[in-house]
Protein backbone atom coordinates (compact mmCIF):
# COMPACT_ATOMS: atom_id res chain seq x y z
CA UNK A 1 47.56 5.29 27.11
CA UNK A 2 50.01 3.31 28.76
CA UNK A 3 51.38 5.70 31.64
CA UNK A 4 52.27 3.30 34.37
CA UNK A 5 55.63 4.12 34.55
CA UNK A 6 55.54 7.55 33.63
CA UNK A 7 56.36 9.79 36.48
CA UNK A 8 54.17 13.07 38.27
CA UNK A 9 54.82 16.42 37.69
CA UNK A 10 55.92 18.01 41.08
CA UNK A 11 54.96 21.83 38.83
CA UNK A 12 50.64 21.03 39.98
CA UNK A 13 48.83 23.56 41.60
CA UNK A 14 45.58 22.05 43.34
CA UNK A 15 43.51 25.04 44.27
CA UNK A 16 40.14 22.66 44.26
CA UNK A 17 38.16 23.76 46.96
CA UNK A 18 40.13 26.10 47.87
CA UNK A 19 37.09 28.24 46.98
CA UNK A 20 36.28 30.70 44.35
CA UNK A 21 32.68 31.04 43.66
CA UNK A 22 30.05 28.96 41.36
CA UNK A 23 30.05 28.11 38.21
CA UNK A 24 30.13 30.19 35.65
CA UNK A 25 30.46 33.13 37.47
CA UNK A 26 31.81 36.04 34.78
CA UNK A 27 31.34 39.10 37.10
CA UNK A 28 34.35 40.83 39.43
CA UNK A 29 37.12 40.88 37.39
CA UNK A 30 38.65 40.16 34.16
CA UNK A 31 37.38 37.04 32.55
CA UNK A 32 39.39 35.00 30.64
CA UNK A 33 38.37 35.15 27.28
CA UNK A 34 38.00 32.45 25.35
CA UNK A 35 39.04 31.99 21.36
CA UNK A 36 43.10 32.45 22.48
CA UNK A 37 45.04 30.59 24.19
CA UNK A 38 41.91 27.82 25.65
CA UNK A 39 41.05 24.96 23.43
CA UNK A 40 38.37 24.68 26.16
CA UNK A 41 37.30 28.07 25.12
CA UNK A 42 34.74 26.68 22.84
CA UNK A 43 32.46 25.70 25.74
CA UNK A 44 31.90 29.06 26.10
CA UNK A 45 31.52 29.66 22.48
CA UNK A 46 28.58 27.02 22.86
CA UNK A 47 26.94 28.83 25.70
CA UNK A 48 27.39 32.18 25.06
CA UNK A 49 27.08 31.88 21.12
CA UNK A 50 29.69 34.19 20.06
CA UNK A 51 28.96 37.51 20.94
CA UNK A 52 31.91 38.32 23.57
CA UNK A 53 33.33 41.22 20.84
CA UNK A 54 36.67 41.03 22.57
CA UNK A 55 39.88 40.28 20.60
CA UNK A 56 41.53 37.49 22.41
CA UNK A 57 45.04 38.08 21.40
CA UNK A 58 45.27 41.65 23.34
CA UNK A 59 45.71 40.09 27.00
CA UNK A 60 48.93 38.92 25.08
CA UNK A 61 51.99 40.86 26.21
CA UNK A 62 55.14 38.73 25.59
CA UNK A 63 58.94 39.03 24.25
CA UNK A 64 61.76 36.88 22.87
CA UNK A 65 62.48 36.12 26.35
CA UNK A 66 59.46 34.33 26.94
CA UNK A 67 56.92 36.35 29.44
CA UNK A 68 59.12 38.30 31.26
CA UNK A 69 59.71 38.68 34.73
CA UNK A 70 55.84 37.91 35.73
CA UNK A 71 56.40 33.81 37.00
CA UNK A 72 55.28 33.90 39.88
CA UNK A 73 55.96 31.07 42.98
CA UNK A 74 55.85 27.10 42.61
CA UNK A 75 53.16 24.64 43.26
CA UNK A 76 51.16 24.81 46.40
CA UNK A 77 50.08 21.52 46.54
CA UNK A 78 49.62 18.55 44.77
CA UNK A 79 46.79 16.22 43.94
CA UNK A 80 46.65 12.68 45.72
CA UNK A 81 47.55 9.26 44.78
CA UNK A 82 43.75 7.82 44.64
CA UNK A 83 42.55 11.27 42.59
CA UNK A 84 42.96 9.24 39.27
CA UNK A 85 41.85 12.32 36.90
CA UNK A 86 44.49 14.44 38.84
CA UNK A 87 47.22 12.39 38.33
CA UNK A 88 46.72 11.54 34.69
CA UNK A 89 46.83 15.30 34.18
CA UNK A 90 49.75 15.19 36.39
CA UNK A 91 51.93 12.83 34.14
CA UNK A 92 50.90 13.76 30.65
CA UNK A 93 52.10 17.03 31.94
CA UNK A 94 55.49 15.07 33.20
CA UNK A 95 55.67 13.21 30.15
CA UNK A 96 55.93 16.53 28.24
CA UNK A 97 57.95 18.13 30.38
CA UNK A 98 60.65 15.46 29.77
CA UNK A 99 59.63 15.72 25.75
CA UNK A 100 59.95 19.22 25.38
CA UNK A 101 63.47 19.60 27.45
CA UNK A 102 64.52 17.28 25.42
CA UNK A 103 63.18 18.80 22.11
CA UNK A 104 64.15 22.18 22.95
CA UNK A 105 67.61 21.25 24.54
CA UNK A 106 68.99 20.19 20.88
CA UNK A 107 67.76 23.61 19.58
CA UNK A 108 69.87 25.37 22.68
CA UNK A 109 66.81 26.57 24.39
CA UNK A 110 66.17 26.32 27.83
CA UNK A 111 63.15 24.57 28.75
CA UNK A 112 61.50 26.38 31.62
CA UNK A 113 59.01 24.10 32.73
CA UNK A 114 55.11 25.50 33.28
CA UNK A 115 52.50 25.42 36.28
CA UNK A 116 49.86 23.52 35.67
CA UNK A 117 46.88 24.60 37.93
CA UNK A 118 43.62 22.58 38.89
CA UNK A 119 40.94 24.19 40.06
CA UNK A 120 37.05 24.22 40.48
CA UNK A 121 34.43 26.46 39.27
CA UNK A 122 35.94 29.70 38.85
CA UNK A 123 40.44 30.85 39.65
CA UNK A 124 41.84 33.88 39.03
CA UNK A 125 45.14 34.56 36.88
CA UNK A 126 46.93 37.46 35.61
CA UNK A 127 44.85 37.51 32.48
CA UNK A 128 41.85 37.09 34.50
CA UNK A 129 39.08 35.33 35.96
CA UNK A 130 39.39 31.59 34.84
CA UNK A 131 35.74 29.25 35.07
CA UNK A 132 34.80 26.20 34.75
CA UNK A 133 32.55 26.97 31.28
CA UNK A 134 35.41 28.78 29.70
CA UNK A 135 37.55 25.74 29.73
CA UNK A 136 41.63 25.18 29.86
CA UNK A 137 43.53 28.18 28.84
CA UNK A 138 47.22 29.28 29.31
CA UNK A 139 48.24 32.43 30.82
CA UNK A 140 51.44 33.66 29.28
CA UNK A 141 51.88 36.45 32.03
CA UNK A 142 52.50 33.44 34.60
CA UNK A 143 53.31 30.79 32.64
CA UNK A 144 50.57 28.49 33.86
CA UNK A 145 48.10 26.19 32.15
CA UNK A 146 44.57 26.46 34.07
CA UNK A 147 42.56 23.55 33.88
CA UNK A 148 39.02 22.56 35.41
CA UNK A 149 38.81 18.45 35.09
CA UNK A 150 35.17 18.60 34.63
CA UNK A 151 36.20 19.52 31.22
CA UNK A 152 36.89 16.23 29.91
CA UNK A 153 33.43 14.99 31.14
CA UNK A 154 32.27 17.76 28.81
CA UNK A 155 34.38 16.82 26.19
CA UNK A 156 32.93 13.11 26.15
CA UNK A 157 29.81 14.23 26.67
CA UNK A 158 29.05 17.16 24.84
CA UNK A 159 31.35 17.03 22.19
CA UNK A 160 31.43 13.25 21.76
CA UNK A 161 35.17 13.16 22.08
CA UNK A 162 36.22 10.77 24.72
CA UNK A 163 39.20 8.76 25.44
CA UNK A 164 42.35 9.13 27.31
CA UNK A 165 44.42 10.70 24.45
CA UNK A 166 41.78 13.15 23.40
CA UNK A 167 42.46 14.68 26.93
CA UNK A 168 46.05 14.21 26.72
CA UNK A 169 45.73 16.25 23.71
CA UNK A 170 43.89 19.04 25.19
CA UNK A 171 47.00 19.50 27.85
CA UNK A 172 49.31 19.15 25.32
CA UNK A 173 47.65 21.96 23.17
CA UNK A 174 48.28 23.99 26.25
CA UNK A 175 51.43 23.36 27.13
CA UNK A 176 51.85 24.00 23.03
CA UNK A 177 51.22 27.96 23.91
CA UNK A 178 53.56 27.64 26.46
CA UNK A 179 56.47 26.24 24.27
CA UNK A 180 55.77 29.11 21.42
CA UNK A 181 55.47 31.73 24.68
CA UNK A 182 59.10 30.51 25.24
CA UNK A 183 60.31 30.70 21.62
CA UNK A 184 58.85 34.63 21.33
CA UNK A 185 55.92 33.55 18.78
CA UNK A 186 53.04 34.68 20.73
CA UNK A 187 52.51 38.46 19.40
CA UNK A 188 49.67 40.92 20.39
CA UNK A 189 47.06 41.97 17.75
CA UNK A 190 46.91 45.52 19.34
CA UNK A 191 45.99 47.07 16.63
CA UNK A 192 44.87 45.28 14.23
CA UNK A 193 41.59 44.48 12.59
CA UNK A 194 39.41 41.66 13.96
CA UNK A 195 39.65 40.04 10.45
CA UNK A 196 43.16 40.12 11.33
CA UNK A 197 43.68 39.39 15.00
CA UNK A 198 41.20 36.69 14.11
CA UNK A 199 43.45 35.18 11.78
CA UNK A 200 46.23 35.42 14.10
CA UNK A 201 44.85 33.61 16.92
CA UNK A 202 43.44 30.67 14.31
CA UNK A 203 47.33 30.49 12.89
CA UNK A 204 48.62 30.38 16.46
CA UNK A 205 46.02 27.84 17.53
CA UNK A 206 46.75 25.65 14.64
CA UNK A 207 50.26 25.62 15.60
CA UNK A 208 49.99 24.33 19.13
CA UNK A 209 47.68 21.67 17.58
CA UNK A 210 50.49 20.66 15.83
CA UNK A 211 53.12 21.27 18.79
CA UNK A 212 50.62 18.75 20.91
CA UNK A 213 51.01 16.40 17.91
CA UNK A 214 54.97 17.22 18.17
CA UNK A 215 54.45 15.12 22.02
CA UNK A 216 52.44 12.95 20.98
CA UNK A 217 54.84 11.44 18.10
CA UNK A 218 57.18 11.29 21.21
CA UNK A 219 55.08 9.56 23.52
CA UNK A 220 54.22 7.23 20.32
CA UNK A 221 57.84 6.13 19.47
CA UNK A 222 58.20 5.37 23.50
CA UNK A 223 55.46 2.86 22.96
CA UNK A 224 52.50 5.15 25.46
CA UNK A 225 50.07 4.66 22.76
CA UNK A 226 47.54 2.27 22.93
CA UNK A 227 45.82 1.48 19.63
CA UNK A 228 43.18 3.80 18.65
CA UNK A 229 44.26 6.98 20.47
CA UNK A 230 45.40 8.54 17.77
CA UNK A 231 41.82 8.62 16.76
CA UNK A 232 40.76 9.94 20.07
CA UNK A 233 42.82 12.65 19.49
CA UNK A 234 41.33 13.46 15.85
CA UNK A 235 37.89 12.97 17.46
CA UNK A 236 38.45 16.01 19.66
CA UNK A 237 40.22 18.31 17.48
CA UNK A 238 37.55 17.80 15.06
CA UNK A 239 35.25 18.26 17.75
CA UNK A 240 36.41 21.71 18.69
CA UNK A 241 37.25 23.16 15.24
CA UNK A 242 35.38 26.60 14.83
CA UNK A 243 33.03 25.36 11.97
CA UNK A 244 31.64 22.39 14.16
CA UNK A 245 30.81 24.54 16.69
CA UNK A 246 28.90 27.06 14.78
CA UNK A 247 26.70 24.80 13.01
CA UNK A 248 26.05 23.17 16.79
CA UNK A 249 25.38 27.05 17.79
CA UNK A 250 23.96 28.59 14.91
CA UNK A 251 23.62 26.69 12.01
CA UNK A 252 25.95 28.39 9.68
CA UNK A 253 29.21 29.19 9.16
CA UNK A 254 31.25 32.07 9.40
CA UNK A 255 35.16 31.29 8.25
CA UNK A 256 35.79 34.97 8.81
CA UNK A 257 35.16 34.86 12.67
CA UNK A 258 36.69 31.76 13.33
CA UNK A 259 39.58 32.04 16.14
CA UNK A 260 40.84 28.05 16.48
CA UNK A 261 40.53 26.69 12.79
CA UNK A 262 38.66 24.48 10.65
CA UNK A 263 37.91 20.62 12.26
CA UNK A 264 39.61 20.17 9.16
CA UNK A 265 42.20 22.34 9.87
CA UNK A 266 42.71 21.29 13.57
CA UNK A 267 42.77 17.95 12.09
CA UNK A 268 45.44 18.55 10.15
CA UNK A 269 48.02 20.30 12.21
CA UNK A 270 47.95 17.60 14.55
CA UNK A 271 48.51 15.02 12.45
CA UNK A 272 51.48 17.18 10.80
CA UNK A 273 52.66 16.97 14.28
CA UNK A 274 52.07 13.39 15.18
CA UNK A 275 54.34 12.29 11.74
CA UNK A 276 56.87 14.93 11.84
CA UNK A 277 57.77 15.04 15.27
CA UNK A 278 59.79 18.24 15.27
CA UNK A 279 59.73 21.79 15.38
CA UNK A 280 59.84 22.27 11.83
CA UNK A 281 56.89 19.94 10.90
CA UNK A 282 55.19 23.00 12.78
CA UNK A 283 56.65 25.61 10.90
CA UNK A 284 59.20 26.78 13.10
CA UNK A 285 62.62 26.51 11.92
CA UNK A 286 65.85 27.77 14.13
C-alpha cells in the first residue's frame, strides 16, 4: 500500500505495556468472545476448537442511535513515529475515517469516528476481557476497535495470509461493525436459537466484509493500492472463513455452526465491496 501521505489517526489508544497479565489469560472477568464482532476471533476458534457454547451476539445491546450514551473518553496516548506496525494501523484507520465521513456524510449521517485501542496480551472493555489469542474485536458499548499487533504475525504465519492489505483489511472489517453499530444494524439474538443467532452473526460478519471492501474501493480509486493487494486481501478472508478453519481444527465441516461465513462467502462480500463501492453493494439501502 502506498500510505506515505496518508495522515495518523489522533482516535489511538496505546495501552502496550501498560500491563494486563499474560497471554491468553481467560480467567477474572468477562472474556470477549470470539465468533461476533472479531475477525481475529478465529485464533481462538483454532486453539480452543469450538466448544465456548456462548452465543456471541448477546453482549450486543445497541439502538438506532448507535450505542448509546456508553463512549467513553479519547485517546490516551499515541504510538511513536519509529513504531512502524503502530502507525500503519494508525493511518489505515485515518484513511477510513476520512472514507467513511465522507460516505456517510452524502447519506446525512454523522460519522462519529471510533477508538482504536492497541494493546498487549490481555485489555479489558465493556464487553469484556480482550487477549491476545482472541484476536481484534469491536466493542459496540464503547465504540472501540481492540487490536493486539501480534495478530498480523499470526495471520502470515499461521494462516498464510500476509501482506499489507490483508491487515488493512482486518481493521477495516472492524471499523465495518462500527459503521453498521452507527446505522442501528447490529441487533441482539436474545432469544433466539443458536441455529439462528448463528446465522445472524455469519450475515452480519459477511456484511462488514463487504463494508471493508466498501474502503478499500476508496482507497483503490485514490491510487493506495499497490498491485497484488487485492489478493492479499482475498488470501485472508479466505483464510479466516469458518469452513477453513474447521477442517484445520477438526477435519470436517459443520455449515450449521459457522459464525463468520464460508472462505467462499467471505470471499465474496469483499469483493462485492471492493467493485461496488457503496452502501448498497452491501445491502444497505437509505
Amino acid at each position: 500500500m502506498r500510505l506515505d501521505d496518508v495522515r495518523e489517526s489522533e482516535n489511538v489508544e496505546d495501552r502496550r505495556g501498560a500491563g494486563g497479565g499474560g497471554f491468553g489469560g481467560f480467567g477474572g472477568g468477562r472474556m470477549v468472545v470470539p465468533g461476533g464482532l472479531g475477525i481475529g476471533g478465529v485464533i481462538v476458534l483454532v486453539l480452543l476448537s469450538w466448544v465456548f457454547g456462548i452465543n456471541p451476539l448477546s453482549l450486543l445491546t445497541t439502538d438506532d442511535t448507535g450505542g448509546g450514551d456508553s463512549v467513553t473518553t479519547g485517546p490516551t496516548g499515541a504510538p511513536a513515529a519509529n513504531d512502524t506496525a503502530a502507525v500503519f494501523a494508525s493511518k489505515i484507520l485515518a484513511d477510513t475515517e476520512d472514507t467513511w465521513t465522507e460516505i456517510l456524510g452524502r447519506q446525512g449521517v454523522t460519522y462519529r469516528k471510533p477508538i482504536l485501542v492497541l494493546f498487549s496480551n490481555e485489555t479489558e472493555s465493556p464487553c469484556g476481557l480482550g487477549s491476545a489469542a482472541s484476536g481484534p474485536f469491536y466493542c459496540p458499548e464503547d465504540r472501540r476497535v481492540y487490536l493486539d499487533l501480534s495478530f498480523f504475525h499470526e495471520l502470515a504465519s499461521r494462516f498464510g495470509a500476509p501482506g499489507d492489505f490483508a491487515q488493512a483489511y482486518v481493521i477495516a472489517h472492524e471499523v465495518g461493525h462500527h459503521v453498521q453499530n452507527l446505522l442501528g444494524l447490529l441487533s441482539s439474538a436474545a432469544g433466539l436459537s443458536q441455529r439462528s443467532a448463528n446465522a445472524m452473526s455469519v450475515q452480519q460478519e459477511l456484511q462488514a466484509d463487504c463494508l471493508a471492501g466498501v474502503w478499500g474501493h476508496s482507497a483503490a480509486a485514490r491510487h493506495l493500492l499497490d498491485p497484488g493487494d487485492a489478493e492479499e486481501g482475498m488470501a485472508a478472508a479466505s483464510a479466516v472463513g469458518d469452513d477453513h478453519i474447521q477442517r484445520m481444527t477438526s477435519g470436517r465441516v459443520s455449515p450449521e455452526s459457522f459464525t463468520h461465513g464460508s472462505s467462499a462467502d467471505r470471499m465474496a462480500s469483499l469483493t462485492r465491496g471492493l467493485n461496488g463501492g457503496d452502501l448498497a453493494s452491501c445491502g444497505i439501502r437509505r
